[in-house]
C-alpha atoms as a PDB file:
ATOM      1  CA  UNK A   1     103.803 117.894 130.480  1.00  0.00           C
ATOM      2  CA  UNK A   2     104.033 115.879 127.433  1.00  0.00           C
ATOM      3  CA  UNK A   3     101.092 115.870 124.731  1.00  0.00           C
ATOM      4  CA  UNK A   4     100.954 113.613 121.242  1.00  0.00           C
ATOM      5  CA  UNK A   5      99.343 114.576 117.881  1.00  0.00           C
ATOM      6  CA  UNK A   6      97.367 112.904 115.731  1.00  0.00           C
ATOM      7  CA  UNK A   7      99.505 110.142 114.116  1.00  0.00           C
ATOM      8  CA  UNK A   8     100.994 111.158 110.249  1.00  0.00           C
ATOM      9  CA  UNK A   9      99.423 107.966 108.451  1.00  0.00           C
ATOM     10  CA  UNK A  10     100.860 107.395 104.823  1.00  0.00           C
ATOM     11  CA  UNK A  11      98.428 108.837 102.118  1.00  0.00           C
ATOM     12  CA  UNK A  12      97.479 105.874  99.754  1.00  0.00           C
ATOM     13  CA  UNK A  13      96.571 107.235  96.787  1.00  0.00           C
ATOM     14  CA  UNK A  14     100.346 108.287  95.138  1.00  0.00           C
ATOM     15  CA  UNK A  15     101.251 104.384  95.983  1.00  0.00           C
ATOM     16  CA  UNK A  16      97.768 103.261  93.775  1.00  0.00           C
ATOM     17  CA  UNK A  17      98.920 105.383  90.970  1.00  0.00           C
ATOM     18  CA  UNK A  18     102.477 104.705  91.121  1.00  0.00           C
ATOM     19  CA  UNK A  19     101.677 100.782  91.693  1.00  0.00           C
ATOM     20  CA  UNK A  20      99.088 101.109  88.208  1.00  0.00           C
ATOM     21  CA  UNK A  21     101.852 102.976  86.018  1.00  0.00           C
ATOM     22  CA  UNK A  22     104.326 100.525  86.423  1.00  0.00           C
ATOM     23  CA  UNK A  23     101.716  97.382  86.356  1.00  0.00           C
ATOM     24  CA  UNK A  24     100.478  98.848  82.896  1.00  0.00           C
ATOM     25  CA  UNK A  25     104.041  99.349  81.596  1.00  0.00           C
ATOM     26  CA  UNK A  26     105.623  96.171  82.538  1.00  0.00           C
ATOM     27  CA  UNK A  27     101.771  94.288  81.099  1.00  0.00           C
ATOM     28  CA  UNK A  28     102.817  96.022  77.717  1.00  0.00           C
ATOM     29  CA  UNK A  29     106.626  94.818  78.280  1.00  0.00           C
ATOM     30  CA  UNK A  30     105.403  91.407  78.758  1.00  0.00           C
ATOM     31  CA  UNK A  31     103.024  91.478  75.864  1.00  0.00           C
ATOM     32  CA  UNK A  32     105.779  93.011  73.408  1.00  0.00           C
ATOM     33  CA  UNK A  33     108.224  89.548  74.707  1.00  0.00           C
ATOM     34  CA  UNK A  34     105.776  87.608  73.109  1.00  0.00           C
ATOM     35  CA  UNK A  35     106.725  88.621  69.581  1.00  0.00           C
ATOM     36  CA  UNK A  36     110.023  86.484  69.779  1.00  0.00           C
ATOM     37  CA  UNK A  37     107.582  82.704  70.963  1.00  0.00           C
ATOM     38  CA  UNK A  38     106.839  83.293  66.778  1.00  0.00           C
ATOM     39  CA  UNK A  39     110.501  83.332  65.625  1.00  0.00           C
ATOM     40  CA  UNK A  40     111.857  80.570  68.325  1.00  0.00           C
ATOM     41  CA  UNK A  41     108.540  78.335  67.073  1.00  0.00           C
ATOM     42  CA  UNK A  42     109.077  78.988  63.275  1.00  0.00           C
ATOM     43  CA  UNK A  43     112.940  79.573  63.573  1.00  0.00           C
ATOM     44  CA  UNK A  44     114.208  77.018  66.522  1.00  0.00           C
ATOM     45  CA  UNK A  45     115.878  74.751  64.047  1.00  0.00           C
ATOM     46  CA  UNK A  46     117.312  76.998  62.247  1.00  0.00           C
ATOM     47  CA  UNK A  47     120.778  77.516  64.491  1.00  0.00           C
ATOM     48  CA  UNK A  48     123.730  78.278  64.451  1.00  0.00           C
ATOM     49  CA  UNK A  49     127.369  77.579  66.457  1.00  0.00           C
ATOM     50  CA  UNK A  50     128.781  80.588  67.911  1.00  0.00           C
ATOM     51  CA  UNK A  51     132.153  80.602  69.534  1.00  0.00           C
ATOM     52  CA  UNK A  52     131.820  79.048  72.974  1.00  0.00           C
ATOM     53  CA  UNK A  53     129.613  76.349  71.283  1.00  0.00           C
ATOM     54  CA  UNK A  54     126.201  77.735  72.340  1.00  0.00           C
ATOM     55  CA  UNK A  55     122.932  77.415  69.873  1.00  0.00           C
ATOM     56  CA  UNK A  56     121.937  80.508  69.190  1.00  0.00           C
ATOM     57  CA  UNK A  57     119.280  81.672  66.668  1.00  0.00           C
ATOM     58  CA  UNK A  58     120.301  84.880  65.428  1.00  0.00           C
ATOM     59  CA  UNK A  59     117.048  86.094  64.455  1.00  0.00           C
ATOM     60  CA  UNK A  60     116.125  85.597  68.014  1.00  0.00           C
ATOM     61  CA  UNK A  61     118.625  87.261  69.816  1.00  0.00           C
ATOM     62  CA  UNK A  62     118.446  90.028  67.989  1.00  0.00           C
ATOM     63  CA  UNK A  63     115.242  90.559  68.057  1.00  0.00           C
ATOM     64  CA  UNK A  64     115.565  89.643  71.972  1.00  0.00           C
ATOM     65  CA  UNK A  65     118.163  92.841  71.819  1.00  0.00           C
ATOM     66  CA  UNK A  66     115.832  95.221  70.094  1.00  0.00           C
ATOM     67  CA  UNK A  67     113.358  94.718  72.769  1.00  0.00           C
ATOM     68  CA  UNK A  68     115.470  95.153  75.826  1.00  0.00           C
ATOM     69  CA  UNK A  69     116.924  98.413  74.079  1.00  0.00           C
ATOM     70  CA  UNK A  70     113.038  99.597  73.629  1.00  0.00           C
ATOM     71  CA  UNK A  71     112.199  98.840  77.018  1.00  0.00           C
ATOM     72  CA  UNK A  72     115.104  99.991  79.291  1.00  0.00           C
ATOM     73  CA  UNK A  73     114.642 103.276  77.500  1.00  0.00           C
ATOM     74  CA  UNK A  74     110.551 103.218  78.152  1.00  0.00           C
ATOM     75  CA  UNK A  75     111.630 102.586  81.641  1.00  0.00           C
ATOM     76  CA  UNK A  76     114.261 105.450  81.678  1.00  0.00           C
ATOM     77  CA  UNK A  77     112.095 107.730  81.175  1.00  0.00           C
ATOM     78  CA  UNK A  78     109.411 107.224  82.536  1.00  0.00           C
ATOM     79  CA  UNK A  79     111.593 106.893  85.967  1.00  0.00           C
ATOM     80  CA  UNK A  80     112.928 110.312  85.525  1.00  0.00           C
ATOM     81  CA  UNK A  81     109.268 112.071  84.840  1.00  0.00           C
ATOM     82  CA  UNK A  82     107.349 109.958  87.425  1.00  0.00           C
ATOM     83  CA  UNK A  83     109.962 110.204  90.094  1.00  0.00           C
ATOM     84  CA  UNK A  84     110.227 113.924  90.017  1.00  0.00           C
ATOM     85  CA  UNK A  85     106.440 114.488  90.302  1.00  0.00           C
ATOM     86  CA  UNK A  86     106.090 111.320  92.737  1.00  0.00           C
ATOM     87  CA  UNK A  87     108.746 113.080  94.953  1.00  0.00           C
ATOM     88  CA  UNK A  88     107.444 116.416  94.814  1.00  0.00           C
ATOM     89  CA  UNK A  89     103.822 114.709  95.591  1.00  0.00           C
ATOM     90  CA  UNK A  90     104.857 113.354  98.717  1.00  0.00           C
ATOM     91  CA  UNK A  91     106.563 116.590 100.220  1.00  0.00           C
ATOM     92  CA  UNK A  92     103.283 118.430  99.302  1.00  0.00           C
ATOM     93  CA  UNK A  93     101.649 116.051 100.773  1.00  0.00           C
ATOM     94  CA  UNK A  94     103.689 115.603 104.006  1.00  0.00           C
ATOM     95  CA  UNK A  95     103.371 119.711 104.149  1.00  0.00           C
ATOM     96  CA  UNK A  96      99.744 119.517 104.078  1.00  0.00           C
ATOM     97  CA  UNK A  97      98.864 116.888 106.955  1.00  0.00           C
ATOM     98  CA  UNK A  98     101.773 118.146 109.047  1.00  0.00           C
ATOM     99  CA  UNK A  99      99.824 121.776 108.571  1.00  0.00           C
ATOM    100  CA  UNK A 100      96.320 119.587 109.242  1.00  0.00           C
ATOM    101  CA  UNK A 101      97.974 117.752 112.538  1.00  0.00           C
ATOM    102  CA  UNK A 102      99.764 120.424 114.423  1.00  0.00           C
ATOM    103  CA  UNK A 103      97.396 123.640 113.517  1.00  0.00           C
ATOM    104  CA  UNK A 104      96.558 123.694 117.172  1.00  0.00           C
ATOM    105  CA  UNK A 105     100.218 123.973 118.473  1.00  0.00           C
ATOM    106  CA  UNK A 106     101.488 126.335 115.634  1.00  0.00           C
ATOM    107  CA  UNK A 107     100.563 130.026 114.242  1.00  0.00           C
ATOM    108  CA  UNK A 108      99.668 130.443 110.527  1.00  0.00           C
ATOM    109  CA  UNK A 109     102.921 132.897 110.908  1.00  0.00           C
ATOM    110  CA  UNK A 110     105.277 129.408 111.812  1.00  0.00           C
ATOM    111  CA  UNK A 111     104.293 127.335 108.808  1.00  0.00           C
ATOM    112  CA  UNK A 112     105.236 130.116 106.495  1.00  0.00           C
ATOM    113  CA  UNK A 113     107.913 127.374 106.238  1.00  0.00           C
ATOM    114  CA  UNK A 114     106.023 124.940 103.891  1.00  0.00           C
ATOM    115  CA  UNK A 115     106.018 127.494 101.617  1.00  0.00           C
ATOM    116  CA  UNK A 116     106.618 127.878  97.429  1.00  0.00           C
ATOM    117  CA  UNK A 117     110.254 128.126  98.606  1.00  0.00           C
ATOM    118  CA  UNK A 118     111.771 124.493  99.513  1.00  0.00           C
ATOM    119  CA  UNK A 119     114.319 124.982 101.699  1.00  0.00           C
ATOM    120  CA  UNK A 120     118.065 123.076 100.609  1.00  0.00           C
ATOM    121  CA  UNK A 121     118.275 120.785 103.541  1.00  0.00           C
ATOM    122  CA  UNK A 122     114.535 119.230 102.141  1.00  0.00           C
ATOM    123  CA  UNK A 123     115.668 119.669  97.945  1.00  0.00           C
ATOM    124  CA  UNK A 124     118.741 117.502  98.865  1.00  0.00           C
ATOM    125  CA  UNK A 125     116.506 114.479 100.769  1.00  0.00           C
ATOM    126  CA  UNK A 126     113.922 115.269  97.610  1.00  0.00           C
ATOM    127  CA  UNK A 127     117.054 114.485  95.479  1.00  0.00           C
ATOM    128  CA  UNK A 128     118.326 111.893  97.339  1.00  0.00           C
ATOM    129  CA  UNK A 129     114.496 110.064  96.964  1.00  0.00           C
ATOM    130  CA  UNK A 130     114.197 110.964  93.153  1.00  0.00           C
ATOM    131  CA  UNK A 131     117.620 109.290  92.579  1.00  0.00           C
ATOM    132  CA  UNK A 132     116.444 106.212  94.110  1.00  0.00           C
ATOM    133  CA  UNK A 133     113.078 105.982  92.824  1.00  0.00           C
ATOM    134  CA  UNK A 134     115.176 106.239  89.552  1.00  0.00           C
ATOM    135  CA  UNK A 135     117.599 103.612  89.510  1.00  0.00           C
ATOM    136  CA  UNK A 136     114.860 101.017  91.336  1.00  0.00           C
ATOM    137  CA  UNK A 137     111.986 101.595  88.520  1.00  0.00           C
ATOM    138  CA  UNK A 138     114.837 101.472  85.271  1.00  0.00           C
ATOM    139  CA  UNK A 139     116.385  98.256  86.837  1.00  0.00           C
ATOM    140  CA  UNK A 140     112.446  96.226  85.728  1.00  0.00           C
ATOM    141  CA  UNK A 141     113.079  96.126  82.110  1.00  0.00           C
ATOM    142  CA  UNK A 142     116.990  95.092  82.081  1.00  0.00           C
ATOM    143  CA  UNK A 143     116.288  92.217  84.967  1.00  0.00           C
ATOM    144  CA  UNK A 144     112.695  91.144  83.085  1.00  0.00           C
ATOM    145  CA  UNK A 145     115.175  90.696  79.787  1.00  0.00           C
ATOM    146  CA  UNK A 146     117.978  89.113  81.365  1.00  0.00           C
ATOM    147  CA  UNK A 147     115.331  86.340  82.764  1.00  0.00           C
ATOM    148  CA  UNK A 148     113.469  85.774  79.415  1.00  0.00           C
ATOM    149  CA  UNK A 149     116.711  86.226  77.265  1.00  0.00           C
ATOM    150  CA  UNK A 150     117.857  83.158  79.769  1.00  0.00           C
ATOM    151  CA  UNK A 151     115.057  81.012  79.052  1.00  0.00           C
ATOM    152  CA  UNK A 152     115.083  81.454  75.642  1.00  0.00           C
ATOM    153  CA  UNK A 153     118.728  80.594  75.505  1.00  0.00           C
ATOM    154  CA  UNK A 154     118.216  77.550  77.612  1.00  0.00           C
ATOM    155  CA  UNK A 155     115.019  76.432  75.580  1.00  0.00           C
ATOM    156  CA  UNK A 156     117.133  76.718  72.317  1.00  0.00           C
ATOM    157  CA  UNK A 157     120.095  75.151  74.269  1.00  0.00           C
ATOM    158  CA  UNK A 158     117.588  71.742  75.377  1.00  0.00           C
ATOM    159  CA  UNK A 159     114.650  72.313  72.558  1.00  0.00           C
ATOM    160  CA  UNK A 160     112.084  73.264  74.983  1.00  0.00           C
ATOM    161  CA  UNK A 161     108.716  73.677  74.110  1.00  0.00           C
ATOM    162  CA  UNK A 162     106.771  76.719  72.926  1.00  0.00           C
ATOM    163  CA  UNK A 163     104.182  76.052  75.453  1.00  0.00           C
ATOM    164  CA  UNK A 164     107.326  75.993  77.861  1.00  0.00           C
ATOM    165  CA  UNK A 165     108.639  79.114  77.252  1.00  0.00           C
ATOM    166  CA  UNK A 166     105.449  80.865  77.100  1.00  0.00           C
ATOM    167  CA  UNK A 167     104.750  79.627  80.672  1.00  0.00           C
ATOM    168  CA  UNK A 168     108.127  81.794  81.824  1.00  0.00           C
ATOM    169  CA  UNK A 169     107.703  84.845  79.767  1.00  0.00           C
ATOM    170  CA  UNK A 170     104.571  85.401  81.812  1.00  0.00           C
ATOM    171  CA  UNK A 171     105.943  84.160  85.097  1.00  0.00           C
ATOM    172  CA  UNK A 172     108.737  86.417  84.781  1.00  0.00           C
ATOM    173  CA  UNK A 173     105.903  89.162  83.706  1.00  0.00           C
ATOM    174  CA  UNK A 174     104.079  88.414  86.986  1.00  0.00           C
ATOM    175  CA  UNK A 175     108.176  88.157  88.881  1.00  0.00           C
ATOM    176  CA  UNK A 176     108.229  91.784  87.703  1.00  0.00           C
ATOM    177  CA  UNK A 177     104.219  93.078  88.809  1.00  0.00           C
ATOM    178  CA  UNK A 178     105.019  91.511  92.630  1.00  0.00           C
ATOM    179  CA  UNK A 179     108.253  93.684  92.497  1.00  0.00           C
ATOM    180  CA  UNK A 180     106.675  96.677  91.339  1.00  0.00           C
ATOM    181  CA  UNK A 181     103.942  96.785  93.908  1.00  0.00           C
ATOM    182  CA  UNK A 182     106.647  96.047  96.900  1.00  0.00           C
ATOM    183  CA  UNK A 183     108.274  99.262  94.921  1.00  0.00           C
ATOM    184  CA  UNK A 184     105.713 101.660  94.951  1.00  0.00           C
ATOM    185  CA  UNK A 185     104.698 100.340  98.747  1.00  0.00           C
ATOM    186  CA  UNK A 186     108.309 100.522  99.734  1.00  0.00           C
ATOM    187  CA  UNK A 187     109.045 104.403  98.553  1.00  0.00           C
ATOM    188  CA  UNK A 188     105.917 105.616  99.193  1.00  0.00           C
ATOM    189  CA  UNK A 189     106.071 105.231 102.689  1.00  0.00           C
ATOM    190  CA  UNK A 190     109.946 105.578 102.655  1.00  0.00           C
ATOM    191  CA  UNK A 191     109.433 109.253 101.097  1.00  0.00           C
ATOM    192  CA  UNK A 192     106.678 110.665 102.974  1.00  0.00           C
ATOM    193  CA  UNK A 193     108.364 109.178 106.403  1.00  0.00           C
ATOM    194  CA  UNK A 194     111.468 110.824 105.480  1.00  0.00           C
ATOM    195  CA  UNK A 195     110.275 113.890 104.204  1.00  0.00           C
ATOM    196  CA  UNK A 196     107.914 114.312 107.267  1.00  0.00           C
ATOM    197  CA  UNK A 197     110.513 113.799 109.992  1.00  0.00           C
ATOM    198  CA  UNK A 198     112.632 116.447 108.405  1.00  0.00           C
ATOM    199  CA  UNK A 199     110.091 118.909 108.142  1.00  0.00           C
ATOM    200  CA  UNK A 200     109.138 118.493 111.577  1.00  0.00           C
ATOM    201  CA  UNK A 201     112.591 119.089 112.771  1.00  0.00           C
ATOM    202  CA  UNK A 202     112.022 122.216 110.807  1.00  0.00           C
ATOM    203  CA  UNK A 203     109.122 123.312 113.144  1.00  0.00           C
ATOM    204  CA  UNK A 204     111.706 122.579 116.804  1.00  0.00           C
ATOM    205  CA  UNK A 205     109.625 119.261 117.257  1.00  0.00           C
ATOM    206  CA  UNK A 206     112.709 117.302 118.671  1.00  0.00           C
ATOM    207  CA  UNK A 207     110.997 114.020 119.692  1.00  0.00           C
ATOM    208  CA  UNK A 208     108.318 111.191 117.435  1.00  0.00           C
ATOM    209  CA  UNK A 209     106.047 108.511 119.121  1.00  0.00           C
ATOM    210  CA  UNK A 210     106.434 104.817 117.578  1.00  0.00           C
ATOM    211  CA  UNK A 211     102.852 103.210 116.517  1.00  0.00           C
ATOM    212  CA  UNK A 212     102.667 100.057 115.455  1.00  0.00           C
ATOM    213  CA  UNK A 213      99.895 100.049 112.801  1.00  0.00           C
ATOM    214  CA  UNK A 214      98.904  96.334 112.646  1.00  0.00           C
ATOM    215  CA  UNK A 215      98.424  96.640 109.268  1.00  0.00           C
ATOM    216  CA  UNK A 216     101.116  94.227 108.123  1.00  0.00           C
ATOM    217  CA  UNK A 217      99.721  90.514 107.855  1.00  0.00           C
ATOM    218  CA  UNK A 218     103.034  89.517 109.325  1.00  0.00           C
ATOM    219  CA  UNK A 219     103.997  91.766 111.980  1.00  0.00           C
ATOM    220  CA  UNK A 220     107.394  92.320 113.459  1.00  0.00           C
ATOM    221  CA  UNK A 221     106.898  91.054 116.804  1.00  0.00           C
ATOM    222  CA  UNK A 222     109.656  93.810 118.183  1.00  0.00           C
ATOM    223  CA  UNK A 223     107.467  96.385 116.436  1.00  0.00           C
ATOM    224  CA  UNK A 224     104.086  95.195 117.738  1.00  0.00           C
ATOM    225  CA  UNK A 225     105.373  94.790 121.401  1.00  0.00           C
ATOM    226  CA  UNK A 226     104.463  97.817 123.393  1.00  0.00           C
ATOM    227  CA  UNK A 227     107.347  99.980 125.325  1.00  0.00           C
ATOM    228  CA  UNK A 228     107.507  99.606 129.022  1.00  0.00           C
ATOM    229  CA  UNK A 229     108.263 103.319 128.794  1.00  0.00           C
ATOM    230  CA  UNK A 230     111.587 102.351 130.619  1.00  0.00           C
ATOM    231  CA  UNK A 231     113.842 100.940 128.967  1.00  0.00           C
ATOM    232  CA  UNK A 232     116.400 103.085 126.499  1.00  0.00           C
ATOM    233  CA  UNK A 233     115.640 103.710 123.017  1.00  0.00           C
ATOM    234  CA  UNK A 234     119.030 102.265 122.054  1.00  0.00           C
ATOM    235  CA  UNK A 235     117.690  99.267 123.559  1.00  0.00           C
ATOM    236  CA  UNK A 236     113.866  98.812 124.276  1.00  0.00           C
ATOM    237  CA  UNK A 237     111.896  96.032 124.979  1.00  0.00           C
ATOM    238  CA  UNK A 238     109.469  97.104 122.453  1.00  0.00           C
ATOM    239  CA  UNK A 239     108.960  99.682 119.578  1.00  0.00           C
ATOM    240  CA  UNK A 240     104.896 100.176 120.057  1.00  0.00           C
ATOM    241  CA  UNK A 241     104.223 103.745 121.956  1.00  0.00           C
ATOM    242  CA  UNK A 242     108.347 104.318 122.106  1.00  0.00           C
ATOM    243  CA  UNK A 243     109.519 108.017 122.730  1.00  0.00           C
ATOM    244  CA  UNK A 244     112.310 108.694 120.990  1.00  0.00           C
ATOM    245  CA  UNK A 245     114.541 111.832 119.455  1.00  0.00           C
ATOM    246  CA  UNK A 246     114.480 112.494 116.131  1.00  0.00           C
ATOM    247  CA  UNK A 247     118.499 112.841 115.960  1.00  0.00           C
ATOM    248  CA  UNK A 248     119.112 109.213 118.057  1.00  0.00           C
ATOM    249  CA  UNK A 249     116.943 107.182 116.006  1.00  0.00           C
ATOM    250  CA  UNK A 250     115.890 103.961 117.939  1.00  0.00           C
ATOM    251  CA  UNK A 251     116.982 100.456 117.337  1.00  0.00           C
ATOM    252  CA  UNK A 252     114.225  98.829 114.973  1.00  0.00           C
ATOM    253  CA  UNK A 253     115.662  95.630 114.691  1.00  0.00           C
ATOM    254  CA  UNK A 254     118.250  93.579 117.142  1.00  0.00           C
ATOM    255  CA  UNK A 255     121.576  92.085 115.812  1.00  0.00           C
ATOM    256  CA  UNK A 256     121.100  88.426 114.744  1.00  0.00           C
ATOM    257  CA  UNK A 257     124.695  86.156 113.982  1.00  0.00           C
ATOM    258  CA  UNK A 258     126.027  88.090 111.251  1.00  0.00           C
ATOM    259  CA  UNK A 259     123.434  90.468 110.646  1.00  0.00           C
ATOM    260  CA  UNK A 260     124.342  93.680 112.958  1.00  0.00           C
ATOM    261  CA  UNK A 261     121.471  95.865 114.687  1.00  0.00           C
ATOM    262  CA  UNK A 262     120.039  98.450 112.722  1.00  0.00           C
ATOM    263  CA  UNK A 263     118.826 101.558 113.712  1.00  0.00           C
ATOM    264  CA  UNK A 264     116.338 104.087 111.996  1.00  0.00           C
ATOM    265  CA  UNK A 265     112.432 105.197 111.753  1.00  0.00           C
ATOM    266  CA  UNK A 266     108.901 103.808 110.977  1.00  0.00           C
ATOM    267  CA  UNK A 267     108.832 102.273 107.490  1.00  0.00           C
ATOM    268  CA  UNK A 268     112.758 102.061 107.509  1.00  0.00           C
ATOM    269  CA  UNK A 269     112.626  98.201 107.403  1.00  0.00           C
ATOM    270  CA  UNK A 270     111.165  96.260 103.955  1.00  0.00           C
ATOM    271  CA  UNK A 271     107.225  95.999 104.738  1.00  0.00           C
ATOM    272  CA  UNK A 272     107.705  98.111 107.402  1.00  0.00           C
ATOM    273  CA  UNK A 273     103.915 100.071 107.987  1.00  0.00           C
ATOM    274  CA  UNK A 274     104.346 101.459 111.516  1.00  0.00           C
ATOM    275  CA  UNK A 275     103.669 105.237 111.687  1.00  0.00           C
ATOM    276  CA  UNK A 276     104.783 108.198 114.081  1.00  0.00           C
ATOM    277  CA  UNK A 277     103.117 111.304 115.882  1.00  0.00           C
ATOM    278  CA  UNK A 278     104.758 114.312 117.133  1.00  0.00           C
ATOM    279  CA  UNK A 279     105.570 114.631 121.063  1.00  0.00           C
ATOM    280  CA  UNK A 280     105.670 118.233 122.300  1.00  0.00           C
ATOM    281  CA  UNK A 281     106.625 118.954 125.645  1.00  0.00           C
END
């Protein structure tokens, strides 16, 4: 006999806060940029010939250098604090629904396992998550200065306008907001997914359900398509209501020309919002 649990649905709140954080950083980023439209406005004729033959205004770029030096280290470090406590979050988190979902199939005595004590096998995926978290948040500053330090180069280079190069400083501002809230989306879901299957595991459940959540405005059609309950998960004809084992993850998305199949969990893909439930037989 095979029963399902309550689906594990992806808490919202840590994705708010971590989406807020980084919106009110990079706002204060793009804010700062806007010290260097004064030099390029009262300084843009002032040049000079560096060695490739490039006008550059040194005033500019090195006040364009102070900046990116100031921000790539507010970004540092705020990506090692946040992701640490974002991480840790999310496994408390996972601990609690999984405790919430399955209290009918487990005794208090079996989830002595979510404990104070994490166990190695969840510290390394916890590491593994933190490291990643890292290096995506510090990479905002140095790409947001790269872009701006570009169009200030190429508005000295064809004497662009100050009106011009305001317009990009804040495009690239609003470049770096869309990628910080596909960021904080993206992990979010990633991490609690992750964390969630493993703990499971933990507990002897060997096999998830596939739910497509139809919360996605443009929905994978091979996720939304519901299983025939026949066909292998190596190759279904659909991912909605799939069975599958938690160490043969199912194929989430076919091979297309070059692009080769890929195979994984719910949230795996980018934009991916499908969720899972425990199967206990």
């Amino acid at each position: 006999m095979i029963k399902t649990s309550s689906p594990f649905t992806v808490p919202k709140a840590p994705e708010i806060l971590y989406r807020n954080e980084l919106y009110a950083l990079i706002t204060a980023m793009t804010k700062d940029y806007k010290s260097v439209l004064k030099i390029y406005k009262d300084k843009r004729n002032q040049v000079a010939m560096d060695a490739k033959g490039t006008w550059l205004t040194t005033e500019i770029t090195d006040k364009l250098d102070k900046l990116g030096a100031k921000w790539a280290k507010r970004f540092d470090e705020y990506a090692k604090t946040h992701s640490k406590k974002f991480v840790a979050k999310m496994a408390k988190m996972s601990s609690t629904q999984i405790k919430s979902v399955l209290k009918d199939w487990y005794s208090d005595k079996r989830f002595e396992l979510f404990g104070e004590v994490i166990p190695n096998e969840i510290k390394q995926v916890m590491t593994a998550h933190i490291e990643q978290n890292v290096s995506l948040i510090s990479s905002i500053a140095p790409q947001y200065h790269e872009r701006v330090f570009g169009s200030v180069m190429r508005s000295i280079s064809g004497n662009g306008s100050v009106k011009q190069l305001t317009t990009e400083i804040y495009r690239y501002g609003n470049m770096s907001l869309t990628r910080a809230k596909m960021i904080a989306n993206d992990q979010t879901r990633k991490v609690y997914t992750n964390i969630t299957l493993h703990n499971c595991e933990r507990l002897g459940i060997k096999k998830m359900q596939w739910i497509h959540s139809g919360a996605g405005k443009h929905p994978r059609d091979f996720h939304k398509t519901r299983w025939d309950g026949k066909s292998s998960p190596q190759n279904p004809n659909g991912l909605n209501g799939l069975i599958f084992e938690l160490d043969k993850p199912p194929l989430i998305q076919r091979a297309n020309g070059n692009t080769p199949a890929v195979y994984g969990y719910p949230t795996e893909l980018p934009n991916c919002k499908c969720i899972m439930r425990a199967v206990i037989e």
